[in-house]
Protein backbone atom coordinates (compact mmCIF):
# COMPACT_ATOMS: atom_id res chain seq x y z
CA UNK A 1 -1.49 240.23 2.18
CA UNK A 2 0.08 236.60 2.16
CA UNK A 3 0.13 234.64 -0.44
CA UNK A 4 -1.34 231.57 1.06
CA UNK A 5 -4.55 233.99 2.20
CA UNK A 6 -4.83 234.74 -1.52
CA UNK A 7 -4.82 230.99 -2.85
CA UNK A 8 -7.64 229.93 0.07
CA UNK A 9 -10.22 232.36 -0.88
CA UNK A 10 -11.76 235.65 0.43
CA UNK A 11 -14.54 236.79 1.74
CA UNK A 12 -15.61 238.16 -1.53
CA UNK A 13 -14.08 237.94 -5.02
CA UNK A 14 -11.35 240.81 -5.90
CA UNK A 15 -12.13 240.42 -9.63
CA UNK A 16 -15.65 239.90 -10.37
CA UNK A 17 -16.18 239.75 -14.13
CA UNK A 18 -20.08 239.65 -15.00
CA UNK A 19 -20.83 239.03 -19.01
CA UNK A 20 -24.63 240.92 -19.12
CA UNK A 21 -25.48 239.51 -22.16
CA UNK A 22 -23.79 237.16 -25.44
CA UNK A 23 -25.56 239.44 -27.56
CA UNK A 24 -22.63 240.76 -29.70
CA UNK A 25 -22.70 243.36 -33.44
CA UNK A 26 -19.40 242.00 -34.03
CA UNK A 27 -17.69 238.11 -34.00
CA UNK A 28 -14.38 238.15 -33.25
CA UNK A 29 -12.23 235.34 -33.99
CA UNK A 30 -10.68 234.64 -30.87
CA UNK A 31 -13.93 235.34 -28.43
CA UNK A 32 -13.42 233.44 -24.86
CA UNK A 33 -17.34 233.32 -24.80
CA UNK A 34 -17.83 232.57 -28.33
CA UNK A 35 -20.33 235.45 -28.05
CA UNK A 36 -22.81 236.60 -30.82
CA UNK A 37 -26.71 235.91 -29.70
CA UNK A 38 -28.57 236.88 -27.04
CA UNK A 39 -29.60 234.24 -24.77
CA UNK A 40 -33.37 234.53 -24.12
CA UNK A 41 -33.23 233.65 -20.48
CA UNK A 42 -30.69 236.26 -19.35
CA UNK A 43 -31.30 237.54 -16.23
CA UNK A 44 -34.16 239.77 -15.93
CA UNK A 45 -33.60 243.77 -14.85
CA UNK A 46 -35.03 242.56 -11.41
CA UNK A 47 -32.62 239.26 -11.26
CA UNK A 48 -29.34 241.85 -12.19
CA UNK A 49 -30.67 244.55 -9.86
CA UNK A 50 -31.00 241.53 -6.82
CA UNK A 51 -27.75 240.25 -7.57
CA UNK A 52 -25.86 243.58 -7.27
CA UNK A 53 -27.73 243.98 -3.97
CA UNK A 54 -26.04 240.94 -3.12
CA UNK A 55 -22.71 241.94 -4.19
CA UNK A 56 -22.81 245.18 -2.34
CA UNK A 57 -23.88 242.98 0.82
CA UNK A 58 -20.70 241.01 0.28
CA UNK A 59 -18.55 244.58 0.26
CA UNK A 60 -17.24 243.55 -3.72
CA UNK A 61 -16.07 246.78 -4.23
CA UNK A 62 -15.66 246.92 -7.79
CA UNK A 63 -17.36 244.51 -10.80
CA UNK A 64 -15.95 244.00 -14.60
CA UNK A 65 -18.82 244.12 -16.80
CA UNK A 66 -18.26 242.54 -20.49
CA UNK A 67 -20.22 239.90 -22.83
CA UNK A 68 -20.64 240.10 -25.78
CA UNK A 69 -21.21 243.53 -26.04
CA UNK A 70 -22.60 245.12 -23.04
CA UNK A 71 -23.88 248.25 -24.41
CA UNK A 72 -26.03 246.43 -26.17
CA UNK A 73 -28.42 245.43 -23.66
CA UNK A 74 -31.22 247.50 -23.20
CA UNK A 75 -30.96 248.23 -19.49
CA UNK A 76 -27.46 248.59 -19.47
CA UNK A 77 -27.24 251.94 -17.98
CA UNK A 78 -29.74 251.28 -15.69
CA UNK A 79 -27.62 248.39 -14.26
CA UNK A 80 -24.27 250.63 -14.22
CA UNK A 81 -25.95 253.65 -12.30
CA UNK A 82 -27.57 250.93 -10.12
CA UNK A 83 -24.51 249.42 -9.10
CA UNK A 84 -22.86 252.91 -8.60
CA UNK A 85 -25.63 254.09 -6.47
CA UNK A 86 -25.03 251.18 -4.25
CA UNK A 87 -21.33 251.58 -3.72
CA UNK A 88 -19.61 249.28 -6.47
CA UNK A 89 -17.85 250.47 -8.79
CA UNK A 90 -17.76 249.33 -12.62
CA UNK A 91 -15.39 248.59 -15.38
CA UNK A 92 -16.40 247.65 -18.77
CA UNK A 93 -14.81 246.30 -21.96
CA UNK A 94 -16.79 247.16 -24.81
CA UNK A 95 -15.93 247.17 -28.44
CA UNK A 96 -16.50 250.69 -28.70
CA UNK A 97 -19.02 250.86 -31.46
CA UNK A 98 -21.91 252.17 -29.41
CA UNK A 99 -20.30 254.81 -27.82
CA UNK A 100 -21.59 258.13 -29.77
CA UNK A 101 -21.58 261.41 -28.32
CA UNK A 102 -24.57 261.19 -25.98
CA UNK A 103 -22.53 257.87 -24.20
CA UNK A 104 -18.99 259.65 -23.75
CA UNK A 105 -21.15 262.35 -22.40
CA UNK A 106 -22.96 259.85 -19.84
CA UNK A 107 -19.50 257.97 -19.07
CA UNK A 108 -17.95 261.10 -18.65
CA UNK A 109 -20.72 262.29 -15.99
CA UNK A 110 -20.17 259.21 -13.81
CA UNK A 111 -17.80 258.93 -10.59
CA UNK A 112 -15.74 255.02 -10.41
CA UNK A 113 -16.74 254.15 -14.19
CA UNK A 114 -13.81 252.68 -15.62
CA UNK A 115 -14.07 251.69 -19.38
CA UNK A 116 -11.87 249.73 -21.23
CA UNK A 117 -11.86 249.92 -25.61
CA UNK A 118 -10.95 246.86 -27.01
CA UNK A 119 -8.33 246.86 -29.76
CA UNK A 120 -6.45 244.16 -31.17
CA UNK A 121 -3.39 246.29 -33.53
CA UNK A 122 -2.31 249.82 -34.15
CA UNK A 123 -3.87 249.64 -37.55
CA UNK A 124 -6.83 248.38 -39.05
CA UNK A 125 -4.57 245.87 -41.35
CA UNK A 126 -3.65 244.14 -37.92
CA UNK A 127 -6.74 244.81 -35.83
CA UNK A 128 -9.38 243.64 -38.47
CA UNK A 129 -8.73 240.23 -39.93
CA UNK A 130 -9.55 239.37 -35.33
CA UNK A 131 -12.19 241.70 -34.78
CA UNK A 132 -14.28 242.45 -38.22
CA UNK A 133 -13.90 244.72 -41.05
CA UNK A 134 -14.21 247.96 -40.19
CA UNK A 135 -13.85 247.89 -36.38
CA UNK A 136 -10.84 249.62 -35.92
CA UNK A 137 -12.04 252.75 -36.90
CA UNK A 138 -15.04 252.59 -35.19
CA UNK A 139 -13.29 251.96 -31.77
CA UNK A 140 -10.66 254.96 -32.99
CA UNK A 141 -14.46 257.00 -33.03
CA UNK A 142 -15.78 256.04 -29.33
CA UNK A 143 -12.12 256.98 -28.18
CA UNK A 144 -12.14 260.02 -29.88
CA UNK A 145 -15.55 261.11 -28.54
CA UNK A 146 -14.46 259.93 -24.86
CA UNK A 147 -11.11 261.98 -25.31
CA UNK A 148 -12.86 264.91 -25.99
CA UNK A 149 -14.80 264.49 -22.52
CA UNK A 150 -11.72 264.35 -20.91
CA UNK A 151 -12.48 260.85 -19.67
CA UNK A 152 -9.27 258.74 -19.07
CA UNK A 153 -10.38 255.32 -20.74
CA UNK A 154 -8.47 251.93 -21.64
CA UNK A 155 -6.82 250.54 -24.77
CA UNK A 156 -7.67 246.87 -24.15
CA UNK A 157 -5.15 244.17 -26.37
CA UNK A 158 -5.17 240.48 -26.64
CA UNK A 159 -1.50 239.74 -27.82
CA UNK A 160 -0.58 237.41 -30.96
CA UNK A 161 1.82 236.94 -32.91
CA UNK A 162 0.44 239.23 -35.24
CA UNK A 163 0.37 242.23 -32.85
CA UNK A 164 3.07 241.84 -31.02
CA UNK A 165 5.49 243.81 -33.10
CA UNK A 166 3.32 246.31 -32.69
CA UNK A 167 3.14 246.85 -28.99
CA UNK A 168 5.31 250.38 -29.37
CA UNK A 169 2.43 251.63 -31.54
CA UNK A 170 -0.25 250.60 -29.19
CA UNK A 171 1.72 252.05 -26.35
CA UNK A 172 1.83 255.45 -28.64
CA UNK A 173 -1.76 255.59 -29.81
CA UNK A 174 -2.76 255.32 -25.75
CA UNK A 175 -0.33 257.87 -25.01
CA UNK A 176 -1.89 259.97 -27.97
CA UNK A 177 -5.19 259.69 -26.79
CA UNK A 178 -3.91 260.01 -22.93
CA UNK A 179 -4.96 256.79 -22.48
CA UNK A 180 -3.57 253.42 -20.46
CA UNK A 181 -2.91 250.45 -22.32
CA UNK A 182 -3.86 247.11 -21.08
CA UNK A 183 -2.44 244.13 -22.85
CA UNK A 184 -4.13 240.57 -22.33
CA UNK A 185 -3.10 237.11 -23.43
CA UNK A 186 -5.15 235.08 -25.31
CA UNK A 187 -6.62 231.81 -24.06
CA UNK A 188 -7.74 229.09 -26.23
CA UNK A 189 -10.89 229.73 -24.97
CA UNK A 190 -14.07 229.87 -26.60
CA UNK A 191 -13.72 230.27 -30.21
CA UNK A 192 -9.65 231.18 -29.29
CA UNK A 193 -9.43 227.17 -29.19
CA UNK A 194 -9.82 227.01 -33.44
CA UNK A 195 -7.14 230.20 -33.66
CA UNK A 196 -5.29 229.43 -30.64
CA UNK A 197 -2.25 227.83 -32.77
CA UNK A 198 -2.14 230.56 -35.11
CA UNK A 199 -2.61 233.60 -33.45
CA UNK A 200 -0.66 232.44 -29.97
CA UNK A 201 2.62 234.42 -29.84
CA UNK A 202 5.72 232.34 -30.46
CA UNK A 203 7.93 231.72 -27.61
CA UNK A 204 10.49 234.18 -28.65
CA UNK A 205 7.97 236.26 -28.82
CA UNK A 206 7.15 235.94 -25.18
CA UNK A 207 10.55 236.10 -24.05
CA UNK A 208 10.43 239.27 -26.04
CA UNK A 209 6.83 240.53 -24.31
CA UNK A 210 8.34 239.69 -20.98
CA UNK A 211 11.50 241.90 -21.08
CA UNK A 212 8.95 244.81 -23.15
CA UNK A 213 6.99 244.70 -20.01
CA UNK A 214 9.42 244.92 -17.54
CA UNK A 215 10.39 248.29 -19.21
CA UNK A 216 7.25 249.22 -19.39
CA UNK A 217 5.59 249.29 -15.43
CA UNK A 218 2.62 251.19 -16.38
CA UNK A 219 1.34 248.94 -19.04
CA UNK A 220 -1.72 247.21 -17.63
CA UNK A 221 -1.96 243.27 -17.87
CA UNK A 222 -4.65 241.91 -15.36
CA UNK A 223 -1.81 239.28 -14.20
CA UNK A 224 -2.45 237.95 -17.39
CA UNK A 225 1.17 236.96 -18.11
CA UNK A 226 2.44 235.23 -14.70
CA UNK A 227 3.64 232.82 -16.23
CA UNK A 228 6.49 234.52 -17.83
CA UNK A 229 7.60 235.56 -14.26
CA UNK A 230 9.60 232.43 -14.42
CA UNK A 231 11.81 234.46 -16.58
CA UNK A 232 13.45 235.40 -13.09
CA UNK A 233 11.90 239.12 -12.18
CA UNK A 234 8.20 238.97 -11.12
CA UNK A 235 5.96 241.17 -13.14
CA UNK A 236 3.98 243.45 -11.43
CA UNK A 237 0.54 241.81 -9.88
CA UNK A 238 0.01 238.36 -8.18
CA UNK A 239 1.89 235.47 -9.74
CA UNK A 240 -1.13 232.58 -9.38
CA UNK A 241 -4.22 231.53 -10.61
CA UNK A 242 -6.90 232.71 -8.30
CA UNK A 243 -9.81 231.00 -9.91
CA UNK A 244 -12.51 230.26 -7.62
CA UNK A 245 -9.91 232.35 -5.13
CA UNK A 246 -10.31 235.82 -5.76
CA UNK A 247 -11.56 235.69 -9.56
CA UNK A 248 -14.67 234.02 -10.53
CA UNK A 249 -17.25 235.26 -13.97
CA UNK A 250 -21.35 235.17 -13.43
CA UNK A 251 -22.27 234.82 -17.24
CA UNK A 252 -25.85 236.20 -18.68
CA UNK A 253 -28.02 233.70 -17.37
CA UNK A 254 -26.59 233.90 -13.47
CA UNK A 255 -24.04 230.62 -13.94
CA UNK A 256 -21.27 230.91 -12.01
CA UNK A 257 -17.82 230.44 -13.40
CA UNK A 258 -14.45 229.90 -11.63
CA UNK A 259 -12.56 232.72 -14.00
CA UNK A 260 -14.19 234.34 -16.81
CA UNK A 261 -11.84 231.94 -19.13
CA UNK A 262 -13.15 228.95 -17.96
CA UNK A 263 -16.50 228.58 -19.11
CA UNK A 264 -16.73 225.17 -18.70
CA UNK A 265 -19.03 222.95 -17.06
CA UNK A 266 -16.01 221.45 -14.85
CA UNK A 267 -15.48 224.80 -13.89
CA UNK A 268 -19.67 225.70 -13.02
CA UNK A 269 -20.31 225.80 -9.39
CA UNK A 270 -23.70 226.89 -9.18
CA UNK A 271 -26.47 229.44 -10.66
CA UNK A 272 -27.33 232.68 -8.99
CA UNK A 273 -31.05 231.74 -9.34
CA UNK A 274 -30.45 228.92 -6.35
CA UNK A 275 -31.22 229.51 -2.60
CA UNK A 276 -28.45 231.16 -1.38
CA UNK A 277 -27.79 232.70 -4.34
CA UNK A 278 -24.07 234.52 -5.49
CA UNK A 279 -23.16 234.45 -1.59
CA UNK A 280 -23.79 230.56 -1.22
CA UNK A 281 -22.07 229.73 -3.95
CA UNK A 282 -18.67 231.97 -3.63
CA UNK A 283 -18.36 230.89 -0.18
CA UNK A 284 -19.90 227.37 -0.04
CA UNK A 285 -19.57 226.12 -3.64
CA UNK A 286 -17.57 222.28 -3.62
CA UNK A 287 -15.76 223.75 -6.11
CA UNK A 288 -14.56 226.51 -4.96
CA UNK A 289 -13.47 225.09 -1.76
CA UNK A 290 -11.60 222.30 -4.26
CA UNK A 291 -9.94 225.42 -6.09
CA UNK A 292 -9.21 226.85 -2.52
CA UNK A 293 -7.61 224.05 -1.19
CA UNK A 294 -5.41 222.30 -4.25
CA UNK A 295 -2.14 223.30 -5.53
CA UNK A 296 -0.05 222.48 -8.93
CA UNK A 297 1.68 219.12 -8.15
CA UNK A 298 3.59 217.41 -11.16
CA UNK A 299 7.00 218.68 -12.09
CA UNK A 300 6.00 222.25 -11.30
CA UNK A 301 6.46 221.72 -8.11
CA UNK A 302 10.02 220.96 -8.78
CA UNK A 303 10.85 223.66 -10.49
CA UNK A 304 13.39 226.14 -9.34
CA UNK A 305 10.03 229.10 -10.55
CA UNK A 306 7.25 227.58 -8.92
CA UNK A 307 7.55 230.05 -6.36
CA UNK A 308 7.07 232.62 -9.15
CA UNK A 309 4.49 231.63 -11.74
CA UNK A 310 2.82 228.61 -9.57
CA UNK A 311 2.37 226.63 -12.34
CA UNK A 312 0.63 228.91 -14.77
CA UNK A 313 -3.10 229.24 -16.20
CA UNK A 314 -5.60 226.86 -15.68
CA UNK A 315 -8.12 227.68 -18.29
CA UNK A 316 -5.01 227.39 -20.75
CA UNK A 317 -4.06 223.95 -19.70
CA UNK A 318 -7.50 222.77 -19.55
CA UNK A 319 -8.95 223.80 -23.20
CA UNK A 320 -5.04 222.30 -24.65
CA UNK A 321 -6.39 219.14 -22.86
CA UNK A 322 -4.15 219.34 -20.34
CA UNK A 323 -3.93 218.14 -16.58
CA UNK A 324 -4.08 221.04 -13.79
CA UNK A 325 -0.65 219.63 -12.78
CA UNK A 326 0.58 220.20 -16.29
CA UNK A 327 3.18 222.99 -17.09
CA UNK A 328 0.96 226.21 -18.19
CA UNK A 329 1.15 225.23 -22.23
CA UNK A 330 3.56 228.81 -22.97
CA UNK A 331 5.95 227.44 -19.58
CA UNK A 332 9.25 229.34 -20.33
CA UNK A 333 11.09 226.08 -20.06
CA UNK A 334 11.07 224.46 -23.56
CA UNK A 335 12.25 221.32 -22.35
CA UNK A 336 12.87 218.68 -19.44
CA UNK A 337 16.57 219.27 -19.16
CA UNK A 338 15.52 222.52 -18.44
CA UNK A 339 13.26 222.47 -15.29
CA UNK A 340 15.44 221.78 -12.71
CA UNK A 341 14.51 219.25 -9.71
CA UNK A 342 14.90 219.34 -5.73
């Protein structure tokens, strides 16, 4: 598939991230949806069960659920049978603290259920100060429980500069638990933007995830890290932003989002509660069709690695307070003299 068919939009999003609720036991410090209470008009069972009708319409053929904490909503595994029954199937990030015995047994028991444990360090020194005292050993529980069901889950990391030099530990603790590790970068998103300068890796760092990844092919990423492609040697997934392309986030009250980490009102093209609904807006929404149609100008377009990291992240430019035709804010090139022009 071209890459010009990717950047003006499908027929349905690829990556569909949904956030069920805010409603979150835990507030960690870099949370892209600054998540903690419920909202009070979330969508209603009926409102969730209409819009995965719709999705199923639309062929979306697989949905990431997150929030806040998704297992925390009451009707959550009413919605995830639901959405299996009709024919989509269902990832979900949770922090792993409501997973007991009866849950790993339910997981377990379901066909295309993918689930995904977050975990920010190897040890609870690391992983605690981001994600609350105590939470690394109560993820270590849910993956113990889902491990003895035989289910193969997902070690989910956002990478500082903290965790980084851990990254052969992760990668050991998922092996130990036959487990895939998934490694995301953090966004100054959300409550990210106060720790964004402290907790972003360094550049050397980077340069250093970058050549760790290449050796490592089976470590999971989400594309998150395209923009060290300009390194030279693409890593593995696409190499652009597809916001409002292929990506897009419908958050707990049915507002639509071009990417999960821009939740933004810029970046809002329209409420599932609307005529038209979902369908309308993916295919119809003014800015979508903006998204679709506009490209990284600016010196990126100069650059001798446009053609491999396309300018970088937009949600990263745009909470540093930067233009879309900026250089991504962690651009490999540290300076002008660097970038070279046509």
């Amino acid at each position: 598939m071209s890459y010009d068919l990717f950047r003006r939009g499908l027929s349905a999003p690829i990556c569909l991230t949904w956030e069920i609720t805010y409603a979150c036991n835990l507030r960690c410090v870099h949370c892209l949806s600054s998540s903690g209470h419920r909202r009070p008009d979330e969508l209603t069972t009926a409102e969730a069960k209409r819009l995965i009708d719709e999705w199923a319409e639309m062929k979306v053929f697989y949905i990431n659920v997150g929030g806040g904490e998704p297992m925390s909503r009451k009707d959550f595994f009413e919605l995830m049978d639901y959405a299996l029954a009709r024919g989509i199937g269902v990832k979900f990030s949770t922090n792993g603290s409501l997973i007991d015995r009866a849950a790993a047994a339910w997981i377990a028991s379901r066909d295309y259920l993918d689930v995904q444990i977050s975990l920010d360090g190897a040890t609870a020194e690391t992983n605690d100060p981001v994600r609350g005292e105590g939470s690394y050993q109560r993820a270590l529980t849910a993956m113990t429980h889902l491990a003895k069901q035989g289910f193969p889950f997902k070690i989910n990391a956002t990478v500082t500069r903290y965790n980084y030099p851990q990254l052969d530990e992760l990668y050991a603790l998922a092996q130990q638990y036959k487990a895939e590790l998934r490694l995301t970068r953090l966004r100054p998103t959300g409550r990210g933007g106060a720790v964004w300068r402290d907790l972003r890796p360094t550049h050397d760092q980077n340069r250093g995830l970058y050549d760790w990844l290449l050796q490592h092919r089976d470590v999971l990423t989400g594309d998150s890290f395209f923009h060290l492609s300009a390194y030279g040697q693409p890593l593995e997934g696409l190499n652009l932003c597809g916001a409002g392309r292929i990506v897009c986030c419908v958050d707990p009250v049915g507002e639509v989002y071009a990417c999960p980490f821009l939740l933004a009102p810029e970046f809002a093209a329209g409420n599932v509660r609307q005529p038209g609904g979902f369908t309308e807006i993916w295919r119809s929404a003014p800015l979508f069709a903006h998204l679709r149609d506009w490209q990284v100008g600016g010196g990126c377009q100069h650059c001798n690695a446009y053609a491999l990291c396309h300018g970088g992240c937009i949600a990263a430019k745009h909470f540093e307070g930067r233009s879309p035709d900026a250089p991504d804010p962690d651009c490999v090139y540290e300076s002008a003299d660097r970038v070279a022009t046509a």
